[in-house]
C-alpha atoms as a PDB file:
ATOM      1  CA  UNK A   1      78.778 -40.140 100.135  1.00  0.00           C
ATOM      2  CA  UNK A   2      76.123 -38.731 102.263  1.00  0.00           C
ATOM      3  CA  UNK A   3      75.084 -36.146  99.386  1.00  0.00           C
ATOM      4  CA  UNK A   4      73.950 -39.298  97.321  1.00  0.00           C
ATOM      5  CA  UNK A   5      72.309 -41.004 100.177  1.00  0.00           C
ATOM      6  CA  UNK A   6      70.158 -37.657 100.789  1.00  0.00           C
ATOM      7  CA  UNK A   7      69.728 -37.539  96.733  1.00  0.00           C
ATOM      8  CA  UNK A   8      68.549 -41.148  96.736  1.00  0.00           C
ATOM      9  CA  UNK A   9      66.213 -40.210  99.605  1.00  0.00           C
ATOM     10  CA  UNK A  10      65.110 -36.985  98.071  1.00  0.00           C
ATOM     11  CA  UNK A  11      64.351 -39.632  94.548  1.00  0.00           C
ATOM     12  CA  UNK A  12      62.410 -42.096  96.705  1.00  0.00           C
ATOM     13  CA  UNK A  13      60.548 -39.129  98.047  1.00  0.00           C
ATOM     14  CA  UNK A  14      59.673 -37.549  94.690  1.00  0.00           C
ATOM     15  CA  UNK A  15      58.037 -40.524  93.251  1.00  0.00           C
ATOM     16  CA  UNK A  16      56.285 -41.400  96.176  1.00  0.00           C
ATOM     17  CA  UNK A  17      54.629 -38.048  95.650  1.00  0.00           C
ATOM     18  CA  UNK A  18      54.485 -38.581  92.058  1.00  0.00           C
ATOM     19  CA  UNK A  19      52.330 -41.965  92.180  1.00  0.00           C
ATOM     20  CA  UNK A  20      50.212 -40.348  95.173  1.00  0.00           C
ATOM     21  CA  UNK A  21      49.278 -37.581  93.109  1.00  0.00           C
ATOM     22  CA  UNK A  22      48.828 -39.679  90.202  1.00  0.00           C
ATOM     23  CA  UNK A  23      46.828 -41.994  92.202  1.00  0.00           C
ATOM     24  CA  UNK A  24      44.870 -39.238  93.133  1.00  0.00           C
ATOM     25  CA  UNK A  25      43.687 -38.298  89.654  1.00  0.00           C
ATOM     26  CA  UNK A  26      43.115 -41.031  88.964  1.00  0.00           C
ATOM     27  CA  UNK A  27      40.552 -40.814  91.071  1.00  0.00           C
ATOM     28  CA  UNK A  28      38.693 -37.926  89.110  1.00  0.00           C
ATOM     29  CA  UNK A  29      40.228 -34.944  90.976  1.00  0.00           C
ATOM     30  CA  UNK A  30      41.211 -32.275  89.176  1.00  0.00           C
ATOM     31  CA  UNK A  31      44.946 -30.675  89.557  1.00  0.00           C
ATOM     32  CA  UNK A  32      43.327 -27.534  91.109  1.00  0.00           C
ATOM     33  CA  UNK A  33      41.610 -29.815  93.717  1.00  0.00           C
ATOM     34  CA  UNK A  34      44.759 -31.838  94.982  1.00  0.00           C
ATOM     35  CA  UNK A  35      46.572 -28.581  95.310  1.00  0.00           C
ATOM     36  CA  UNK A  36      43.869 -27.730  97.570  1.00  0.00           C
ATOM     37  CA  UNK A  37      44.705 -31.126  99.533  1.00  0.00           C
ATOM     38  CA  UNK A  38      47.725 -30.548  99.877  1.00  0.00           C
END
């Protein structure tokens, strides 16, 4: 049970990132520059 609770937060996690990063170029930054962000 706890393995799928930590898989379910690792998920949420992931596309949390996801949308930031898409947010991000959405923006107009490049991939090289959000790797710099980050």
């Amino acid at each position: 049970m706890t393995d799928k609770v930590q898989a379910k937060k690792d998920l949420e996690f992931c596309t949390a990132e996801l949308s930031k990063y898409q947010n991000l170029s959405r923006s107009g930054l490049t991939r090289d520059e959000m790797l710099a962000i980050d």
